[in-house]
PDB file of N, CA and C in Angstrom:
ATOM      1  N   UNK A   1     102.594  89.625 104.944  1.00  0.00           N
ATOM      2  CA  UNK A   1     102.116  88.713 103.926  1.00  0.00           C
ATOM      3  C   UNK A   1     100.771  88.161 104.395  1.00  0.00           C
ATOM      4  N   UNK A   2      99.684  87.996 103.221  1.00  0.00           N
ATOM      5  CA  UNK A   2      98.511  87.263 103.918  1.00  0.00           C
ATOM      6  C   UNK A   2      98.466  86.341 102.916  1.00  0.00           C
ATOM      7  N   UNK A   3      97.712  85.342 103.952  1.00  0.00           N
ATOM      8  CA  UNK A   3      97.257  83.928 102.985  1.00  0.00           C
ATOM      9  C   UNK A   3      96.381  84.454 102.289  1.00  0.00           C
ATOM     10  N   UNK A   4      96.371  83.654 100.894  1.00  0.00           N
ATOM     11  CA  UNK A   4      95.536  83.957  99.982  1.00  0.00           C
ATOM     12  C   UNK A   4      94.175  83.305  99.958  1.00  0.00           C
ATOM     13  N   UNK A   5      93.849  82.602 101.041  1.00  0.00           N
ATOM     14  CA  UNK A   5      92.340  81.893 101.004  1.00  0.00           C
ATOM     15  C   UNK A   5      91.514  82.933 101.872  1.00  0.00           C
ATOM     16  N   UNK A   6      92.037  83.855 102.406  1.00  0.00           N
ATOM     17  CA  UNK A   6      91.664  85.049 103.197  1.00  0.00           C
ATOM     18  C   UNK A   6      91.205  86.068 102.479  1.00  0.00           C
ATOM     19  N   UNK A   7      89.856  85.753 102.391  1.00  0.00           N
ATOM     20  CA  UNK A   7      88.426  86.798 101.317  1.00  0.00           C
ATOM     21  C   UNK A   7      88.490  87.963 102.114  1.00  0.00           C
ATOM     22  N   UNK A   8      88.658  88.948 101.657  1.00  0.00           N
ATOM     23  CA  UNK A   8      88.096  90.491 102.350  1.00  0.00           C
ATOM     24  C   UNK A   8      89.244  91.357 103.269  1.00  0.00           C
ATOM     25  N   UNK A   9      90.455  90.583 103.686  1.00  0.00           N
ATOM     26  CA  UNK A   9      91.355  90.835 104.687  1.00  0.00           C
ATOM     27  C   UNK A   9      91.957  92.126 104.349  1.00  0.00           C
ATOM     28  N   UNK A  10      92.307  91.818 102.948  1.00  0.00           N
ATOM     29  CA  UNK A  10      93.111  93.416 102.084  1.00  0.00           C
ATOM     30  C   UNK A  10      92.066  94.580 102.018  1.00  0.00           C
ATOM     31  N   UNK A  11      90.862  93.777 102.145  1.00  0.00           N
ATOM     32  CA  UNK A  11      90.153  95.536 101.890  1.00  0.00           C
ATOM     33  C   UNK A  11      90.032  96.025 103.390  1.00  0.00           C
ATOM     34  N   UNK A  12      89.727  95.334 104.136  1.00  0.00           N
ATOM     35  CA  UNK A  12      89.753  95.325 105.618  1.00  0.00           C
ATOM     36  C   UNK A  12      90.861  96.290 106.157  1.00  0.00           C
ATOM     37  N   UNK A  13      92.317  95.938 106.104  1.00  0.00           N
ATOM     38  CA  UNK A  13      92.745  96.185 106.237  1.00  0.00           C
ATOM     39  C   UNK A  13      93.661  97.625 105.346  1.00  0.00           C
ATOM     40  N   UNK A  14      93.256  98.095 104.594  1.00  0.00           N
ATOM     41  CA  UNK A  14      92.989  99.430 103.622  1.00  0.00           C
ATOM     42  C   UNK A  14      92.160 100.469 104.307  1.00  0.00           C
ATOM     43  N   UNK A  15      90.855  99.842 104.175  1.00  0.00           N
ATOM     44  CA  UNK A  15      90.457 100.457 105.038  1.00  0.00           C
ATOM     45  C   UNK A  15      90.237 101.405 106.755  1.00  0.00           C
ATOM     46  N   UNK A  16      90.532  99.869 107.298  1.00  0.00           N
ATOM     47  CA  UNK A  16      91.293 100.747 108.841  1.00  0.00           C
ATOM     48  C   UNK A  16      92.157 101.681 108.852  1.00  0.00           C
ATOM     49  N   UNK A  17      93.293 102.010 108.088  1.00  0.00           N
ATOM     50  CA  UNK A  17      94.743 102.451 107.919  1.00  0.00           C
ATOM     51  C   UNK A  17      94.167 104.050 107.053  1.00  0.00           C
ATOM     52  N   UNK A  18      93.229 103.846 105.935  1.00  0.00           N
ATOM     53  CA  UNK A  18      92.382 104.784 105.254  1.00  0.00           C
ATOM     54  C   UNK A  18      91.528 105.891 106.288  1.00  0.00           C
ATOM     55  N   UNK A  19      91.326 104.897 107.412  1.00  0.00           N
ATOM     56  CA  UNK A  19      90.301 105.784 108.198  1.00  0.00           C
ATOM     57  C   UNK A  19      91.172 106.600 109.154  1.00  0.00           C
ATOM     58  N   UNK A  20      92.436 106.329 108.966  1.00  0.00           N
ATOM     59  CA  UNK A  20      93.411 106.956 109.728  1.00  0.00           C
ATOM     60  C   UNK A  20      94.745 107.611 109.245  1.00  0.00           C
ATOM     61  N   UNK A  21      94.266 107.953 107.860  1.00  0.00           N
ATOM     62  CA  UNK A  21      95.255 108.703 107.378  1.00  0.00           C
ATOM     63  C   UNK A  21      96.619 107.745 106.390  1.00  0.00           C
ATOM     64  N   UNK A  22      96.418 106.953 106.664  1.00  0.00           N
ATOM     65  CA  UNK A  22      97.733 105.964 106.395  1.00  0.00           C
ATOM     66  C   UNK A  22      97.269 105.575 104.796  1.00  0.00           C
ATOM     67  N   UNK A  23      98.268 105.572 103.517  1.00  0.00           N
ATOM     68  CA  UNK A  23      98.175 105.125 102.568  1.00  0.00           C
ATOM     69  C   UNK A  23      98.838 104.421 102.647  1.00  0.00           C
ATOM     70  N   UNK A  24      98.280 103.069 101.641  1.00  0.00           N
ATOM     71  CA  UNK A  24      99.121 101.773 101.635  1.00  0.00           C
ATOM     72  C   UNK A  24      99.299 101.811  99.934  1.00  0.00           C
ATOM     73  N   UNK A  25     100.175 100.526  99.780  1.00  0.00           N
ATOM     74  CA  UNK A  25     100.440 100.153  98.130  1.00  0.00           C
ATOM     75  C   UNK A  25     100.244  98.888  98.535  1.00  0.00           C
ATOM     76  N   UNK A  26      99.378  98.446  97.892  1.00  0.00           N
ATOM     77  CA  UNK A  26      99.248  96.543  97.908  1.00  0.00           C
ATOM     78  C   UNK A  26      99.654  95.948  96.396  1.00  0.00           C
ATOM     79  N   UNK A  27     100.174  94.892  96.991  1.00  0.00           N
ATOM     80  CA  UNK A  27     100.896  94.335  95.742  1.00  0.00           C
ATOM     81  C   UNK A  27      99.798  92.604  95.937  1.00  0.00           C
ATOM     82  N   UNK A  28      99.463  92.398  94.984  1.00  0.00           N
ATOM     83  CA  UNK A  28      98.588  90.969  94.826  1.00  0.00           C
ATOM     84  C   UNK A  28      99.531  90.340  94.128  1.00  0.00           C
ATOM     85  N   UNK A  29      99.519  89.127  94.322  1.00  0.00           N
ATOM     86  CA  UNK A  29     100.233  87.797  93.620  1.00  0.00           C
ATOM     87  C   UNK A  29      99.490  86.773  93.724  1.00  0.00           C
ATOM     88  N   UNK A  30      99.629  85.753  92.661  1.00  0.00           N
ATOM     89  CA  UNK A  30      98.758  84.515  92.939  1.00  0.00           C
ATOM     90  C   UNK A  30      98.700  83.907  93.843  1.00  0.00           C
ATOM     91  N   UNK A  31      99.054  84.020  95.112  1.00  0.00           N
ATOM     92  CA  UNK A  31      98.763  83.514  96.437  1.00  0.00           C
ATOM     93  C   UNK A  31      99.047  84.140  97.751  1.00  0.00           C
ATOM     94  N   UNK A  32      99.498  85.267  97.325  1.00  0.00           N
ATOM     95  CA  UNK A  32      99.851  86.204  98.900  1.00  0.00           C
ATOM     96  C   UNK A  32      99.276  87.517  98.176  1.00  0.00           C
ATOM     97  N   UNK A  33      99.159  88.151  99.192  1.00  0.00           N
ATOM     98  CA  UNK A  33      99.206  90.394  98.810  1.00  0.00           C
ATOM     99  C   UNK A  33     100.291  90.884 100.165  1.00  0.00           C
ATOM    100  N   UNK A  34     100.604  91.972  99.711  1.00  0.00           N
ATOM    101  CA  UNK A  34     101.539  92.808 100.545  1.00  0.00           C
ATOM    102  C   UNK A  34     100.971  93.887 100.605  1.00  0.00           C
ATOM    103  N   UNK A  35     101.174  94.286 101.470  1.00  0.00           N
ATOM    104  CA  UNK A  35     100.396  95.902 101.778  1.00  0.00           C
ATOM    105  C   UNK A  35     101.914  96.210 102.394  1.00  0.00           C
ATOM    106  N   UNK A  36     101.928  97.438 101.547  1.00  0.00           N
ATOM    107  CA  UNK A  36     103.395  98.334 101.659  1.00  0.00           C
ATOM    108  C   UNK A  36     103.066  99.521 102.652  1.00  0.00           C
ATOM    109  N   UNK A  37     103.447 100.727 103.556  1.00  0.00           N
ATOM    110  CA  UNK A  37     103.457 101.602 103.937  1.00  0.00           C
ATOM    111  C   UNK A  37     104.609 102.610 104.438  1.00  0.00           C
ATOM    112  N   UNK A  38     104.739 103.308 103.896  1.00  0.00           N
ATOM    113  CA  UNK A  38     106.054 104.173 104.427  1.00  0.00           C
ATOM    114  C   UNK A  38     106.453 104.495 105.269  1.00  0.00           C
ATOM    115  N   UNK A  39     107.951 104.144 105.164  1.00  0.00           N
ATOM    116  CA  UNK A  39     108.521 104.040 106.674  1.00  0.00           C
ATOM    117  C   UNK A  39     107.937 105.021 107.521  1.00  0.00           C
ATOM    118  N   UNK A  40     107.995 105.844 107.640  1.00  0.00           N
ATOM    119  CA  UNK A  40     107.727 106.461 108.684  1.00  0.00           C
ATOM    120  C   UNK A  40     106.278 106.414 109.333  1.00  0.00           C
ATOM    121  N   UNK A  41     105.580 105.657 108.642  1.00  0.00           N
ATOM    122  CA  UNK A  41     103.858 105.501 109.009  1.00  0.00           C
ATOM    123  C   UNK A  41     104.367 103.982 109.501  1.00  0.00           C
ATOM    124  N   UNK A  42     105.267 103.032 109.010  1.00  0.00           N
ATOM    125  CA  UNK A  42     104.699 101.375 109.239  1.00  0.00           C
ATOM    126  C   UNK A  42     104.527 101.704 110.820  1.00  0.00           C
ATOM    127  N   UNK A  43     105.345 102.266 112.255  1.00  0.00           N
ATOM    128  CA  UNK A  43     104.996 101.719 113.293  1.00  0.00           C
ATOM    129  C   UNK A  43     103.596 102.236 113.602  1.00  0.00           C
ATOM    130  N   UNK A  44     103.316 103.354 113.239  1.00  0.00           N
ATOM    131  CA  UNK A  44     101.763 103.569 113.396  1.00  0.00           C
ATOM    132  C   UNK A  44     100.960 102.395 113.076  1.00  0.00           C
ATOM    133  N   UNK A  45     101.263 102.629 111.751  1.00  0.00           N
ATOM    134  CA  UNK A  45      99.922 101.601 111.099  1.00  0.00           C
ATOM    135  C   UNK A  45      99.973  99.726 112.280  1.00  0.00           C
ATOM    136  N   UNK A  46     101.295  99.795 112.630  1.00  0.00           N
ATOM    137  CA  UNK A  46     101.204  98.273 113.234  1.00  0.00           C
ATOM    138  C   UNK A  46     100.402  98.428 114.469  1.00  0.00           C
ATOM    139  N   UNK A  47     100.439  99.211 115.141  1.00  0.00           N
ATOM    140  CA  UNK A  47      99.279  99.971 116.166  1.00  0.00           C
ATOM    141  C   UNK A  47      98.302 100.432 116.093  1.00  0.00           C
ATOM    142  N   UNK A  48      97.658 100.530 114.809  1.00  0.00           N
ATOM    143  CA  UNK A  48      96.270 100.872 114.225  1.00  0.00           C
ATOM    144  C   UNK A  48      95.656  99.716 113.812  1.00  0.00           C
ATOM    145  N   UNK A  49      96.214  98.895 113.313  1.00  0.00           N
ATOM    146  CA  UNK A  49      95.974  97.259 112.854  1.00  0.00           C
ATOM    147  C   UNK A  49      96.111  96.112 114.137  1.00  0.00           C
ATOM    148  N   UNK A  50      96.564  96.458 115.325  1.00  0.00           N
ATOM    149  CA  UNK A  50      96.654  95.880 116.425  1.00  0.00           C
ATOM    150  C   UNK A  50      95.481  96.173 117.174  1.00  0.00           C
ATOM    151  N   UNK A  51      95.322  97.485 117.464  1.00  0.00           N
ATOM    152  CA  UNK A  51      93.873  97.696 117.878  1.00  0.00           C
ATOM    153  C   UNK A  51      93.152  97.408 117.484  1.00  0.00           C
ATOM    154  N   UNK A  52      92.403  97.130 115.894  1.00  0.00           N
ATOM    155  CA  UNK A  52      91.308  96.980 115.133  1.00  0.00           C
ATOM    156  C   UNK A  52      91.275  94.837 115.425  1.00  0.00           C
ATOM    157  N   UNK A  53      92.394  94.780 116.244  1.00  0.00           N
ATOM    158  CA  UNK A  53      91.898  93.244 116.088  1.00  0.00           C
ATOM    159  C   UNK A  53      92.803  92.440 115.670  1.00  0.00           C
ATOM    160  N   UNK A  54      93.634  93.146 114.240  1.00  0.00           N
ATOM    161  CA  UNK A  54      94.416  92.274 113.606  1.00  0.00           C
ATOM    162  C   UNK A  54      96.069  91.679 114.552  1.00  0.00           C
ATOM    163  N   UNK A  55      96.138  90.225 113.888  1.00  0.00           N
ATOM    164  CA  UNK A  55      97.200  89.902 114.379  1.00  0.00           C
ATOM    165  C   UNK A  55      98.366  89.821 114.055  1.00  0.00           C
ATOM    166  N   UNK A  56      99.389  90.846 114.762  1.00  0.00           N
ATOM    167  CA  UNK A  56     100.606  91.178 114.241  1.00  0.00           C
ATOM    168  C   UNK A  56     101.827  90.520 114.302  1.00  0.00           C
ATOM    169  N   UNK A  57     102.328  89.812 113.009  1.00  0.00           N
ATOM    170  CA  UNK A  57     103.406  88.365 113.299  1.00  0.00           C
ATOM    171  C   UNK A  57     104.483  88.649 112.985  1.00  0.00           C
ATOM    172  N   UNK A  58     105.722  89.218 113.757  1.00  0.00           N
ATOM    173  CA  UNK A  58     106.790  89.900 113.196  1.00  0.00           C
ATOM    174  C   UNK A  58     108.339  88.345 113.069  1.00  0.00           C
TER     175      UNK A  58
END
């Protein structure tokens, strides 16, 4: 889930995952987005998004 005062995070994060093969489904709502990925990609992608910086809050 991301906060929604967080400008640019969803494309950000599309992108990294894009540059590595990984398709996402993002779902927007009036105050959060979800970025979906299939099972068998999520532990990748949490290790592709860990490296690039992002912080992973399980």
């Amino acid at each position: 889930m991301l906060d929604f005062p967080l400008i640019g995070i969803l494309a950000g994060i599309a992108e990294t995952l894009a540059e590595n093969g990984i398709s996402i489904f993002a779902i927007s709502t009036y105050n959060t987005d979800y970025v979906l990925v299939k099972k068998e990609s999520y532990q990748r992608a949490l290790d592709i998004l860990e490296q690039a910086g992002y912080k992973i809050v399980k």
